[in-house]
C-alpha atoms as a PDB file:
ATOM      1  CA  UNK A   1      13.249   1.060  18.339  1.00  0.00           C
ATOM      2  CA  UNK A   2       9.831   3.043  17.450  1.00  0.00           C
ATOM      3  CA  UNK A   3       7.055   2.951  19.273  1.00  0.00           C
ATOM      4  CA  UNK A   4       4.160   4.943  18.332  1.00  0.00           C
ATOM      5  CA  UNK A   5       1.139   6.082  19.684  1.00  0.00           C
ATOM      6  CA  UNK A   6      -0.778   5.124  16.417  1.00  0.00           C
ATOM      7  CA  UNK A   7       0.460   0.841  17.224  1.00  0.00           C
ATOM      8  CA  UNK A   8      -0.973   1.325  20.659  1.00  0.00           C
ATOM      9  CA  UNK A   9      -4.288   2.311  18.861  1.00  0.00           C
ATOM     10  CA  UNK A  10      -4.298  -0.264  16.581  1.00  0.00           C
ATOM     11  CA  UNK A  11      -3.418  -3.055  19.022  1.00  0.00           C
ATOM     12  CA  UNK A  12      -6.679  -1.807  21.406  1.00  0.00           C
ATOM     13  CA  UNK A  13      -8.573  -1.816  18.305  1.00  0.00           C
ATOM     14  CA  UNK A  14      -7.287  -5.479  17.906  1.00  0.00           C
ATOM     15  CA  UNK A  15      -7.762  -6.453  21.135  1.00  0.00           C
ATOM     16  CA  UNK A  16     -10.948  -4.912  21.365  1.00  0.00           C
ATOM     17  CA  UNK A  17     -12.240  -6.760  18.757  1.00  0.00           C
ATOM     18  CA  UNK A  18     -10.738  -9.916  19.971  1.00  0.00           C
ATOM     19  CA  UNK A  19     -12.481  -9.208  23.355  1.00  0.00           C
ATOM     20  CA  UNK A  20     -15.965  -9.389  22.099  1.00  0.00           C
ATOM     21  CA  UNK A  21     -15.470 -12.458  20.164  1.00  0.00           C
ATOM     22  CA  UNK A  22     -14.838 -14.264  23.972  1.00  0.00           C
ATOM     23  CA  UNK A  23     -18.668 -15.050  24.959  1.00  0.00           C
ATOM     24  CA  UNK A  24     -18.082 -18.786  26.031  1.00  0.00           C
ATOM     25  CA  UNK A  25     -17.842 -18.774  29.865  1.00  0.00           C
ATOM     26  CA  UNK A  26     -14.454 -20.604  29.811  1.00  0.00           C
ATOM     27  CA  UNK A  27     -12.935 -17.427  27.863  1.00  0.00           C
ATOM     28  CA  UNK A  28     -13.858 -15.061  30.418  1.00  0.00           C
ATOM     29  CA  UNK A  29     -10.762 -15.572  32.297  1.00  0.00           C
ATOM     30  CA  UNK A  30      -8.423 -14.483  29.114  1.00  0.00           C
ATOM     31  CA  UNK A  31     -10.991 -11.575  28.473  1.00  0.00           C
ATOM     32  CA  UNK A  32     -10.420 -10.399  32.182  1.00  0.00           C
ATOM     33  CA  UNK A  33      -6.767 -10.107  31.502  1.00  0.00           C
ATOM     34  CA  UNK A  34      -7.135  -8.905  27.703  1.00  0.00           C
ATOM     35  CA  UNK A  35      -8.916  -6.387  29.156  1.00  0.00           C
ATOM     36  CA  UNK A  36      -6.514  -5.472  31.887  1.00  0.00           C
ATOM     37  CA  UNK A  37      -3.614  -5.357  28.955  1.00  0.00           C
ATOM     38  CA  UNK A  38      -5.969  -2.767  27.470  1.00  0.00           C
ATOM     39  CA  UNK A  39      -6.263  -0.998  30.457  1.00  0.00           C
ATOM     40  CA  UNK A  40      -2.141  -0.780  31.048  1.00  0.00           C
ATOM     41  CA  UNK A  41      -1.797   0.260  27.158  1.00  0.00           C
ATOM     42  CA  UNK A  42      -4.568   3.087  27.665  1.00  0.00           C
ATOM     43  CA  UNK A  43      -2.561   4.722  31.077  1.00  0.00           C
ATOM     44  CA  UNK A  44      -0.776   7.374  31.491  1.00  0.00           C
ATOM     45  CA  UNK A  45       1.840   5.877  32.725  1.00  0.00           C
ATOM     46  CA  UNK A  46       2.238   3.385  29.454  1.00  0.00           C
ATOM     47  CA  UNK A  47       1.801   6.947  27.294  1.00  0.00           C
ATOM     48  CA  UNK A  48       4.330   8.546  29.302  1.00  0.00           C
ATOM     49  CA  UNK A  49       6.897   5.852  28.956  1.00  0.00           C
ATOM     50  CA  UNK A  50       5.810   4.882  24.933  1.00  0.00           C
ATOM     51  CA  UNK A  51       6.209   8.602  24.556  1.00  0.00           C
ATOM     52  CA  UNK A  52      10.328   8.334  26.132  1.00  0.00           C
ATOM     53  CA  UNK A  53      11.214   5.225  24.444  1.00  0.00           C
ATOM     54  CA  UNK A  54      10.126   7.339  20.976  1.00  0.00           C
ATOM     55  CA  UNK A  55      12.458  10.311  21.655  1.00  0.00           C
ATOM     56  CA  UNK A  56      15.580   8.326  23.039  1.00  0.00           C
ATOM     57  CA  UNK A  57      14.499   6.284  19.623  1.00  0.00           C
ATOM     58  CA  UNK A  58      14.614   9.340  17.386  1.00  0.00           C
ATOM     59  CA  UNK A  59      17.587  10.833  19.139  1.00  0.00           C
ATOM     60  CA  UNK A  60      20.132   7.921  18.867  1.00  0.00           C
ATOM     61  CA  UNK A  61      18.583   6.614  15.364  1.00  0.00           C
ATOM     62  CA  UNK A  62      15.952   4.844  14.048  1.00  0.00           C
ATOM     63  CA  UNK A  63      15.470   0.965  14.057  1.00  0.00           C
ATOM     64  CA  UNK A  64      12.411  -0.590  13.018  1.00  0.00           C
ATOM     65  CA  UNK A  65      10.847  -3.305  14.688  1.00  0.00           C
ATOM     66  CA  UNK A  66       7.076  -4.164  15.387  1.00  0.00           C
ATOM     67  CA  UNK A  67       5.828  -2.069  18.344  1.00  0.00           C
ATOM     68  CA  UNK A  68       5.504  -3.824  21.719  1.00  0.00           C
ATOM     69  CA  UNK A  69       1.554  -3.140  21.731  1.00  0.00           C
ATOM     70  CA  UNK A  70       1.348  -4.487  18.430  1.00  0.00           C
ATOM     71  CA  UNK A  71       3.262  -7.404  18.930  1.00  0.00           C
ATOM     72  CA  UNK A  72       1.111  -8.524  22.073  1.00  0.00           C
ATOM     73  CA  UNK A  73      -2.329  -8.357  20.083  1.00  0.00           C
ATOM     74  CA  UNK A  74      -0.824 -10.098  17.291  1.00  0.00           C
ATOM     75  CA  UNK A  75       0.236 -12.523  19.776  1.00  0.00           C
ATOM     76  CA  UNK A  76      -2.921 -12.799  21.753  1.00  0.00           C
ATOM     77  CA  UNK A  77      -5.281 -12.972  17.953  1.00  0.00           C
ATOM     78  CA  UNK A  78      -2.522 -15.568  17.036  1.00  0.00           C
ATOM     79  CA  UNK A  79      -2.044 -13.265  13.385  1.00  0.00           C
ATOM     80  CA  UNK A  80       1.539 -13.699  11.526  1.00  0.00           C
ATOM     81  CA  UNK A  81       3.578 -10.953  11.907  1.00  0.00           C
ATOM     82  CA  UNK A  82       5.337  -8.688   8.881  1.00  0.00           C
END
């Protein structure tokens, strides 16, 4: 499975977007905890891990799936996945 760094980007800019779409004050909740997904994807921690899961990846062959980030802010925007 591949992860990359580049799906994490795309899925804040995704998310991000969502985000500032949520004005009413009954989305607030779900932008409080889009936000905090954002916040997990952005950490070291996340990077550190995303960054493991891409060399064990490499080392024992490659399968292609959509990344985990990009899968959640497809999943949150509700867009069909490839």
């Amino acid at each position: 499975i591949i992860f990359s760094f580049l799906d994490t980007d795309r899925a804040l800019v995704l998310l991000e977007e969502y985000c500032k779409k949520l004005r009413k004050p009954e989305e607030q909740q779900l932008k409080k905890a889009i936000r905090k997904v954002m916040g997990i994807f952005k950490s070291s921690l996340f990077q550190a891990l995303l960054g493991s899961f891409t060399k064990k990846a490499t080392r024992h062959g490659t399968i292609s799936y959509p990344s985990l980030p990009a899968a959640v802010a497809y999943g949150v925007l509700g867009c069909p996945k490839d």
